[in-house]
Protein backbone atom coordinates (compact mmCIF):
# COMPACT_ATOMS: atom_id res chain seq x y z
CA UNK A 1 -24.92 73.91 51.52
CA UNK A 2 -22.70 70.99 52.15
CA UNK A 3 -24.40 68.08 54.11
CA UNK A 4 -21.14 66.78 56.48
CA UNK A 5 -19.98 63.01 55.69
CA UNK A 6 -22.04 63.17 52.49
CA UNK A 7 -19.37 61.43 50.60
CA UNK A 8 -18.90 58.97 52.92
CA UNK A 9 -22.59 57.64 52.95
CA UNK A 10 -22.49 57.51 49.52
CA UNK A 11 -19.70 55.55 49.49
CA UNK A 12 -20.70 52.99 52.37
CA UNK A 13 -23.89 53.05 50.08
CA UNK A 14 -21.75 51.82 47.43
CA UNK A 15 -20.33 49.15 49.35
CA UNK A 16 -23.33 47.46 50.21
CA UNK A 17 -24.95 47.38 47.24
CA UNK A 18 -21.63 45.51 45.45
CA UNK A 19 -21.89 43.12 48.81
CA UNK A 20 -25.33 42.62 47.58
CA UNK A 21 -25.03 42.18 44.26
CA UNK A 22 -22.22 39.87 44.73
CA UNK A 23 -24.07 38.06 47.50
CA UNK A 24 -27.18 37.30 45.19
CA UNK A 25 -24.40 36.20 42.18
CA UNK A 26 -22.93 33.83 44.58
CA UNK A 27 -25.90 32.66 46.71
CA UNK A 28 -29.16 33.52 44.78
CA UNK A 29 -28.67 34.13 41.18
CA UNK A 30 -29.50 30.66 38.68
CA UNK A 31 -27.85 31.08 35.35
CA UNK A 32 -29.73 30.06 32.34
CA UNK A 33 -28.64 26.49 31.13
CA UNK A 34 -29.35 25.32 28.26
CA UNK A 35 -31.03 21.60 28.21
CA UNK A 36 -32.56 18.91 25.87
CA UNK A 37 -35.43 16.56 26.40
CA UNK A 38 -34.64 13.16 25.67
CA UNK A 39 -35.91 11.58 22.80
CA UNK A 40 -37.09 8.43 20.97
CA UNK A 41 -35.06 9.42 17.53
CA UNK A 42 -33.62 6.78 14.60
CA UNK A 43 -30.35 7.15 14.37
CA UNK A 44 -27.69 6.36 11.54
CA UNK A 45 -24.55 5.53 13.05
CA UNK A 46 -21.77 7.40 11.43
CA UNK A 47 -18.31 7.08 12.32
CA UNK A 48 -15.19 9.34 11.06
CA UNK A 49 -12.07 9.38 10.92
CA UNK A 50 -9.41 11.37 9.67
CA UNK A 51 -7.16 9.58 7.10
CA UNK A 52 -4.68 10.04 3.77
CA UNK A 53 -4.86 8.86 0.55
CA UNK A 54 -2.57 5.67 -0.21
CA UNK A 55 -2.19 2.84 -2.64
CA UNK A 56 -2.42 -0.63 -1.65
CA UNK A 57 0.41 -1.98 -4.08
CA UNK A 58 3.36 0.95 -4.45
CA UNK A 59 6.28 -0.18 -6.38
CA UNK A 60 9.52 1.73 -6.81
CA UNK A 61 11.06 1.39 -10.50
CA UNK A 62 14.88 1.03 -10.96
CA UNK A 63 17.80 -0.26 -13.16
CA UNK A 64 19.33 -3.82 -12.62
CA UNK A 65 22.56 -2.26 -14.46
CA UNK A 66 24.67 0.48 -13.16
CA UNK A 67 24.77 3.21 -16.36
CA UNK A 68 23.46 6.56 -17.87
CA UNK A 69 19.93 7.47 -18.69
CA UNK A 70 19.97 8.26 -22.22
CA UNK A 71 15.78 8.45 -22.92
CA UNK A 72 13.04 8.90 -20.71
CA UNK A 73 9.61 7.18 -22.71
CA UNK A 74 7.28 8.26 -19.36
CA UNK A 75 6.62 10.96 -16.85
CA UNK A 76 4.61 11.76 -14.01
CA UNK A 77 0.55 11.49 -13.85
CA UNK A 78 1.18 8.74 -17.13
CA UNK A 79 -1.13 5.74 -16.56
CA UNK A 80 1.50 3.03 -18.28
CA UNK A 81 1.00 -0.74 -18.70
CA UNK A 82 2.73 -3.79 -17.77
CA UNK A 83 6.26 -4.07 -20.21
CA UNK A 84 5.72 -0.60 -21.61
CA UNK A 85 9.09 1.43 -22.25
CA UNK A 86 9.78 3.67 -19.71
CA UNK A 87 13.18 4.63 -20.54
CA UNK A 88 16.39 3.22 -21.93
CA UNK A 89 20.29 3.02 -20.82
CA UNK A 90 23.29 4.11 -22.84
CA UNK A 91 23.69 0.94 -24.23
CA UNK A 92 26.96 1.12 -26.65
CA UNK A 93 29.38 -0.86 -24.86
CA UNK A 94 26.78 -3.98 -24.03
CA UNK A 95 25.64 -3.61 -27.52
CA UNK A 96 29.12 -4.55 -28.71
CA UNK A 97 30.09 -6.96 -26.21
CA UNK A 98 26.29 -8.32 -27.28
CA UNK A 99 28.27 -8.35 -30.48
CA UNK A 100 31.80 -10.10 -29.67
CA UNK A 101 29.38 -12.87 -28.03
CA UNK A 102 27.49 -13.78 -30.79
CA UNK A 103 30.66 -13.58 -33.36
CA UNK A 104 31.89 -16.41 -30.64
CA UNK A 105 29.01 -18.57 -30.74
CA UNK A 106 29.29 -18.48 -34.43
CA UNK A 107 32.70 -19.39 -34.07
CA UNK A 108 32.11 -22.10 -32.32
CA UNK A 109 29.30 -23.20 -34.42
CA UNK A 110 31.52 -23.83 -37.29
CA UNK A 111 34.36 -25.35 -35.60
CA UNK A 112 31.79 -28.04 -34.01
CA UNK A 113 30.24 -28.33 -37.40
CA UNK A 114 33.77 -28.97 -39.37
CA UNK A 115 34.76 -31.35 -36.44
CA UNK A 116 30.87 -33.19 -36.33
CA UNK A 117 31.71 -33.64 -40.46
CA UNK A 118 35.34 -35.09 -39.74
CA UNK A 119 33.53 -37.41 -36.91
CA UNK A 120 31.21 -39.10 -39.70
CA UNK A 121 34.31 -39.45 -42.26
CA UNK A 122 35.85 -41.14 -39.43
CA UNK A 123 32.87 -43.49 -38.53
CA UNK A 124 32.88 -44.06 -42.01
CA UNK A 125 36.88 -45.29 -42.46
CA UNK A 126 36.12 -47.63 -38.88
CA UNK A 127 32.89 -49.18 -40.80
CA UNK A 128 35.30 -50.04 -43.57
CA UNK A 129 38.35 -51.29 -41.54
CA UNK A 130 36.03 -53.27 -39.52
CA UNK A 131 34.47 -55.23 -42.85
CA UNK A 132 37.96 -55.45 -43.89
CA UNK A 133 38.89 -56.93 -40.83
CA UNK A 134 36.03 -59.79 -41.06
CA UNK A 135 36.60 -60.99 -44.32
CA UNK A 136 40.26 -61.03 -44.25
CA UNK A 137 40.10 -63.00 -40.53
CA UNK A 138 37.70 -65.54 -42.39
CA UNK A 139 40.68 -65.85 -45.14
CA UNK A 140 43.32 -66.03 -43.11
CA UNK A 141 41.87 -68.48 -41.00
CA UNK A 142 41.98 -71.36 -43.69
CA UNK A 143 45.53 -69.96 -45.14
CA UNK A 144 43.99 -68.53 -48.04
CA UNK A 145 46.31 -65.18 -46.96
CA UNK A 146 49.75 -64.24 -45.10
CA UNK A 147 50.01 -63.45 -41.55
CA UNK A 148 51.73 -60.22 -43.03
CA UNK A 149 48.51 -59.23 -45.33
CA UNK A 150 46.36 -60.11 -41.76
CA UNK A 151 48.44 -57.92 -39.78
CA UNK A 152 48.29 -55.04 -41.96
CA UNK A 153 44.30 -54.99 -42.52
CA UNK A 154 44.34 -55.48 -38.44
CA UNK A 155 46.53 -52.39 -37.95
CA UNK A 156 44.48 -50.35 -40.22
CA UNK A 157 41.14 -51.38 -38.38
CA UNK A 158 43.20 -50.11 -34.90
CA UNK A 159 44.06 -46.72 -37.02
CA UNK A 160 40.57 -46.08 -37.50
CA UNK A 161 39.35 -46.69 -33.94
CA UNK A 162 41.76 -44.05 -32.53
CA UNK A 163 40.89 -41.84 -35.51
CA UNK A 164 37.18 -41.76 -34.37
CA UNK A 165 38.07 -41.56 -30.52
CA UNK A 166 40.24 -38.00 -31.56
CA UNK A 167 37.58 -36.50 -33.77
CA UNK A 168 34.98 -37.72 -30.77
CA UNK A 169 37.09 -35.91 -28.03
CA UNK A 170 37.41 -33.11 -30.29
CA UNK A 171 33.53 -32.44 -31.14
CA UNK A 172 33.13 -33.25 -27.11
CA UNK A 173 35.30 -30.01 -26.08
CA UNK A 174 33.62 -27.97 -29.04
CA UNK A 175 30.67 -28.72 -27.92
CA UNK A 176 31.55 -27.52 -24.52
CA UNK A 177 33.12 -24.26 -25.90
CA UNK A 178 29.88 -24.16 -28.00
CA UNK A 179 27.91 -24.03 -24.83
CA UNK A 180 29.92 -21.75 -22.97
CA UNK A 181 29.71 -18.96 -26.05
CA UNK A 182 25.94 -19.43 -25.87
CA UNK A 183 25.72 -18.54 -22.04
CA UNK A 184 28.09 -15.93 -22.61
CA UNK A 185 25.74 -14.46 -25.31
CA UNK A 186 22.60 -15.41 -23.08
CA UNK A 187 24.50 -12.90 -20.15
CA UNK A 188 25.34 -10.38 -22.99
CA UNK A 189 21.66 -10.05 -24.11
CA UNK A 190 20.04 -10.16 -20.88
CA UNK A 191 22.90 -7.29 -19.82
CA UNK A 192 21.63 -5.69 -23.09
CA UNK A 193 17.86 -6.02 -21.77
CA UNK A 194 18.65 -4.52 -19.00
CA UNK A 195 19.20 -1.24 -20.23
CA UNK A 196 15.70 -0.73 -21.18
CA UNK A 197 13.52 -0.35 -18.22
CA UNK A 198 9.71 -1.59 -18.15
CA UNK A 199 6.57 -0.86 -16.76
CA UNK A 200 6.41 -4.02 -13.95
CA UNK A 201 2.76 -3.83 -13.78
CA UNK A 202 -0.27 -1.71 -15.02
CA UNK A 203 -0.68 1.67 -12.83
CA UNK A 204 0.43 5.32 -12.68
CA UNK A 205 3.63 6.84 -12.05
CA UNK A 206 3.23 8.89 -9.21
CA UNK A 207 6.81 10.18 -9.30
CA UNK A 208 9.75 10.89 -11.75
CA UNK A 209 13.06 11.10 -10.04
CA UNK A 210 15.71 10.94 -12.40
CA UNK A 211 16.94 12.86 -15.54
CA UNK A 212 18.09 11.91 -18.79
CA UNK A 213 22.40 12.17 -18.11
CA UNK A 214 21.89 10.57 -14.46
CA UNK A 215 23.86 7.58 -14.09
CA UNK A 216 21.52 5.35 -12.47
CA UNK A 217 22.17 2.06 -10.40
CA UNK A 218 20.48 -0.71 -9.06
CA UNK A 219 18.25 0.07 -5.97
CA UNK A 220 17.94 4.03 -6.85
CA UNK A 221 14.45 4.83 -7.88
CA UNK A 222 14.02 5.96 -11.38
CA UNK A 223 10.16 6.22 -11.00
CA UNK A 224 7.65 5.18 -8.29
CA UNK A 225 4.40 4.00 -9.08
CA UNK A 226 1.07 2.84 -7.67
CA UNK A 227 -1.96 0.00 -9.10
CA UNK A 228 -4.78 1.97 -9.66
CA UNK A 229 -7.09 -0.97 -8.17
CA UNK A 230 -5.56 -1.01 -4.84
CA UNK A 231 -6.44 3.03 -4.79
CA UNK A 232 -7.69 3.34 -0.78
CA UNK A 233 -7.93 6.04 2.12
CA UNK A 234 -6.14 4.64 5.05
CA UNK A 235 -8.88 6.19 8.30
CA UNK A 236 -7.55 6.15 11.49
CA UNK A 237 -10.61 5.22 13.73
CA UNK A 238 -10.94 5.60 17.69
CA UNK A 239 -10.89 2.26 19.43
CA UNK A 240 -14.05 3.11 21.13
CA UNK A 241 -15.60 2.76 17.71
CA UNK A 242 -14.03 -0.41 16.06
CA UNK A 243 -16.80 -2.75 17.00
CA UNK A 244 -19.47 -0.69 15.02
CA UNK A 245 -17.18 -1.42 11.77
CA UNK A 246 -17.39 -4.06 9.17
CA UNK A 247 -16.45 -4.58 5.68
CA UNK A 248 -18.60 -4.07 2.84
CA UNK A 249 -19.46 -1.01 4.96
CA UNK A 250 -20.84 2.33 2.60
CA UNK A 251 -18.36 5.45 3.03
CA UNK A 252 -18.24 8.80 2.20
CA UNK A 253 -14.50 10.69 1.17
CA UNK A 254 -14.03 14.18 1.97
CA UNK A 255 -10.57 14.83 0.41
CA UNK A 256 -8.58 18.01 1.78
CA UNK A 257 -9.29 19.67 -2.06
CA UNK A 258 -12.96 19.63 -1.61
CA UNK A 259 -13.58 16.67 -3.86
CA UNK A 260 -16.31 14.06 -2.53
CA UNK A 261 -16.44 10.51 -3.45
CA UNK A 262 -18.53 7.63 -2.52
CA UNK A 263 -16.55 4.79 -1.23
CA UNK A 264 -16.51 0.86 0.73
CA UNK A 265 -14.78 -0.10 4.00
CA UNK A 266 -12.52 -3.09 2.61
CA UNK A 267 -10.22 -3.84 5.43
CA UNK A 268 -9.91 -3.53 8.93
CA UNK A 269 -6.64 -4.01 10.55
CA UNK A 270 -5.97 -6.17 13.31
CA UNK A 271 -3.26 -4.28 15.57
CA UNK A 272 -3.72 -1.03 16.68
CA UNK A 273 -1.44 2.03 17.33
CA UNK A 274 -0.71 1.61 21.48
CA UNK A 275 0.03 5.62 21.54
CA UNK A 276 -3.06 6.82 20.08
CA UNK A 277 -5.34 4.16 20.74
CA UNK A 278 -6.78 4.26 17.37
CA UNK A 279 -6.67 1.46 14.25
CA UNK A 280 -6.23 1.85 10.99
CA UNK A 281 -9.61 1.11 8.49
CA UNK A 282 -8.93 0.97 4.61
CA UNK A 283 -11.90 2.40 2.80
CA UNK A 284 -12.32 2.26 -1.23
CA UNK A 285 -13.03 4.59 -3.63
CA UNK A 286 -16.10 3.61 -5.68
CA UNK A 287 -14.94 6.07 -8.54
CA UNK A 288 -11.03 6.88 -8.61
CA UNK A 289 -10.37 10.84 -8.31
CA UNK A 290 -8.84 12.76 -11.17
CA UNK A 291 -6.25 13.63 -10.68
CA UNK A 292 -5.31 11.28 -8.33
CA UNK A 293 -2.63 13.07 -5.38
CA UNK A 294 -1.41 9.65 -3.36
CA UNK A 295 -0.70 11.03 0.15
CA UNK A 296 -3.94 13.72 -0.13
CA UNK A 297 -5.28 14.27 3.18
CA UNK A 298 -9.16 13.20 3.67
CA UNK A 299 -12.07 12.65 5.92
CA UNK A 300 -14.39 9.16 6.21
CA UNK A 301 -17.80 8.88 7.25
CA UNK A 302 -18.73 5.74 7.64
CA UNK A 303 -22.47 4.48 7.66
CA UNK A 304 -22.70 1.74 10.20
CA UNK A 305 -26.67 1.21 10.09
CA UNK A 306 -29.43 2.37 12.04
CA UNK A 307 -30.68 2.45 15.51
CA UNK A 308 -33.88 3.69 17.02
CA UNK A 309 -33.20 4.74 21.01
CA UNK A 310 -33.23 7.89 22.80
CA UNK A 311 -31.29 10.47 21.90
CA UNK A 312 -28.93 13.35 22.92
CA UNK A 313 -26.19 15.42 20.99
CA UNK A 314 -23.07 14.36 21.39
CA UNK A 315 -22.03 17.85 23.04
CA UNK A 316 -23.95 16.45 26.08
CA UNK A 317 -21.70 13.32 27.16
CA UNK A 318 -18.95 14.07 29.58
CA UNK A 319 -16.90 11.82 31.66
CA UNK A 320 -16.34 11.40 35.04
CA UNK A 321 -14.49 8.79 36.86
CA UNK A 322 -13.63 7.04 33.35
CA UNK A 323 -17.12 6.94 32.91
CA UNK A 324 -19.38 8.34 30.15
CA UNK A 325 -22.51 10.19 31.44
CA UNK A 326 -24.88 13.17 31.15
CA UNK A 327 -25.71 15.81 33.57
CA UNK A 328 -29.51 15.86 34.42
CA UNK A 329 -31.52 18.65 35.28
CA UNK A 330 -33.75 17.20 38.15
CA UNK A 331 -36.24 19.81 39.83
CA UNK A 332 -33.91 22.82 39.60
CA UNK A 333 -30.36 20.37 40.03
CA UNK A 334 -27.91 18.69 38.15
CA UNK A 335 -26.89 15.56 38.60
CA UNK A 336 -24.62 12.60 37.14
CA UNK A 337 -26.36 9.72 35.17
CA UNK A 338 -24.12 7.18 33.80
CA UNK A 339 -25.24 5.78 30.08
CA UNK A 340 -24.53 3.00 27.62
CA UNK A 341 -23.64 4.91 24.12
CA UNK A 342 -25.08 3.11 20.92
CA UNK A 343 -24.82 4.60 17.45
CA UNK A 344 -23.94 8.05 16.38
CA UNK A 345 -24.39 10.49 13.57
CA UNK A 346 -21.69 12.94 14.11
CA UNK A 347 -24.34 15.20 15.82
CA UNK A 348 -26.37 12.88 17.84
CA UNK A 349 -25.72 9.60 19.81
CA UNK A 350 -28.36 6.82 20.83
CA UNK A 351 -28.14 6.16 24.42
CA UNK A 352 -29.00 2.28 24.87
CA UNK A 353 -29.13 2.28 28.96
CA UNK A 354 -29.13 5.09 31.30
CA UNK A 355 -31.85 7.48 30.20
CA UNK A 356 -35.88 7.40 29.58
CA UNK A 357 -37.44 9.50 27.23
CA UNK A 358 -38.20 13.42 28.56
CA UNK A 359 -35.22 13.21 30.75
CA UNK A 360 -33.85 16.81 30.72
CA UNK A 361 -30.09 17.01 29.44
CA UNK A 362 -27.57 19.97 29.68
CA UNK A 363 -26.39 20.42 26.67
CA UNK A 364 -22.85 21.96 27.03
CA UNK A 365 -21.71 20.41 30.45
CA UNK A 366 -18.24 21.84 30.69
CA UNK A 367 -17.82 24.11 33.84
CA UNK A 368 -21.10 22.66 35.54
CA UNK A 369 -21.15 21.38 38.94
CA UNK A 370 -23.21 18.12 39.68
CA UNK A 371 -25.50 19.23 43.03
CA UNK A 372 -25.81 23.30 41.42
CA UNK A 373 -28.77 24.83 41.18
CA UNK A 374 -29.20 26.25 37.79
CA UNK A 375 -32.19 27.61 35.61
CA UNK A 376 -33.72 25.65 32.74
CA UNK A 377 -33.43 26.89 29.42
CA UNK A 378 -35.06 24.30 27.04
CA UNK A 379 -34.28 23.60 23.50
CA UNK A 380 -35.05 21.00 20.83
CA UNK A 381 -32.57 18.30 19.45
CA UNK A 382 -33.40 19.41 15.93
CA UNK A 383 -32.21 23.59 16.96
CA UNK A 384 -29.11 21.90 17.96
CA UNK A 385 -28.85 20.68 14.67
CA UNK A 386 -29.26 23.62 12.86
């Protein structure tokens, strides 16, 4: 027997129960929240960064010649020292140029040599024309000889002096074309030198970019190369966090390849970058990887001391207004409570000002209200480690 309208109580039954389940959601029902109790904890500051392997000192090695590689002494991954071959230029045409130089300086050598000899026979004929001169003045003087013997020893003595003032002029201009030939073999052998290309300090050559058959000129890199002391990760560090940083700081280096290394904060830059509003911090590895990748993506955490303060994980600070704060559970409510951040861990932050120890902290604040009622769901800091 069919009961008339039956369906549509059962419907309008329906109806009100969604209206009052949806009613209690809105109006009645307190989600669980989870929240942290304040506490006195000691805290080792830790700041990280993001950051890339780099090298302090990176030099680029080239040719000061234009010409062909003909050798290549050195590759990539070599650790070379300073004025070790690295590689060598065809070097034919300065070799005999090198050769036509020093032929020329011989040259030279010889003429200013056989011109130096006939400048001391010389000196030696004016010595003799000038005694001759003296004792044949002191002769003639009293009569004892002609006026035509004087004149002759006279015009011999003026022979001689012109003779040595040739033969000086002469050795003069050799020994300018003497010095000319020896630049000209100074260029030839430095033009030689050039063809063979050294290591301009001790490091490791990161790169090899030419191949034996390139021609090669000056400014084109033939390897590139980095000092193994000045081996650093270059951090980039919020600005927010600078003025927990110092040199001499401890570090530790995850690199992207899952190597870990103990390293030191060595320099802190003074200028930061105006887009990202973070600075750049050099940190030192204590032990160099191997292999070494320059350009290796990492990760610094840097130990900046400790702090003993209350405590709340770092999930819990939120911002409102531009400031940073915490959302307090007070008797059933939430509510805003600006706080003065100290040291963190990378988990956990010490809160200098703001908060007293068994103040009740939401944990995850995102989506919460302040003034909304909400049900307590209480945790430890150290499950929110785990």
């Amino acid at each position: 027997m069919k009961i008339p309208g039956g369906k549509k109580a059962v419907g309008a039954a329906g109806g009100v129960l969604i209206i009052i389940l949806l009613g209690y959601r809105l109006f009645w029902y307190c989600p669980p929240v989870p929240v942290v109790a304040v506490q006195q904890l000691e805290i080792q500051g830790q700041v990280h960064g993001p950051g890339t392997v780099q090298s302090r000192v990176s030099v680029v090695v080239s040719t000061k010649i234009t010409g062909i590689l003909e050798k290549l002494y050195a590759d990539q991954g070599d650790r070379v020292q300073k004025g070790q071959l690295l590689a060598e230029l065809d070097s034919v045409e300065l070799k005999a140029r090198t050769a036509v130089a020093h032929a020329a300086k011989s040259r030279a050598q010889r003429e200013l040599a056989r011109a130096q000899a006939d400048l001391a026979k010389s000196q030696a004929n004016l010595a003799l024309a000038q005694s001759n001169y003296q004792r044949d003045l002191e002769v003639f003087k009293p009569g004892y000889i002609s006026q035509a013997a004087f004149d002759t020893t006279k015009a011999q003595l003026k022979v001689a002096e012109s003779e040595v003032a040739a033969t000086r002029g002469t050795v003069a201009a050799l020994e300018a074309a003497q010095a000319q030939a020896q630049s000209e073999t100074h260029a030839a052998e430095a033009l030689h030198n050039y063809t063979r290309i050294l290591a301009p300090m001790d490091g490791l050559i990161t790169v090899r970019k030419a191949e034996v058959g390139n021609t090669v000129s000056p400014g084109n890199p033939i390897f590139q190369m980095v000092d193994l002391d000045q081996i650093w990760v270059a951090a980039w560090i919020d600005q927010t966090l600078v003025a927990q940083l110092r040199e001499g700081q401890k570090a530790k280096i995850k690199l992207r390849s899952g190597r870990s290394f103990q390293g030191e904060v060595v320099r802190l830059n003074k200028e930061a970058d105006t887009v990202t509003r973070e600075l750049e911090v050099n940190v030192k590895f204590a032990a160099l990887p191997d292999p070494l990748v320059i350009g290796e993506e990492a990760e610094v955490d840097i130990n900046t001391g400790g702090q003993t303060a209350a405590a709340v994980p770092l999930s819990a600070i939120t911002t409102r207004n531009g400031h940073k704060g915490v959302l307090v559970a007070d008797k059933g409510l939430v509510r805003f409570q600006k706080i003065s951040l100290g040291l963190q861990d990378g988990k956990r932050t010490a809160v200098l000002e703001g908060l007293q120890e068994g103040d009740l902290v939401v944990i995850n604040p995102s989506g919460i209200i302040p003034g909304k009622k909400i049900r307590l769901e209480v945790k430890t800091i150290a499950s929110q480690e785990d």
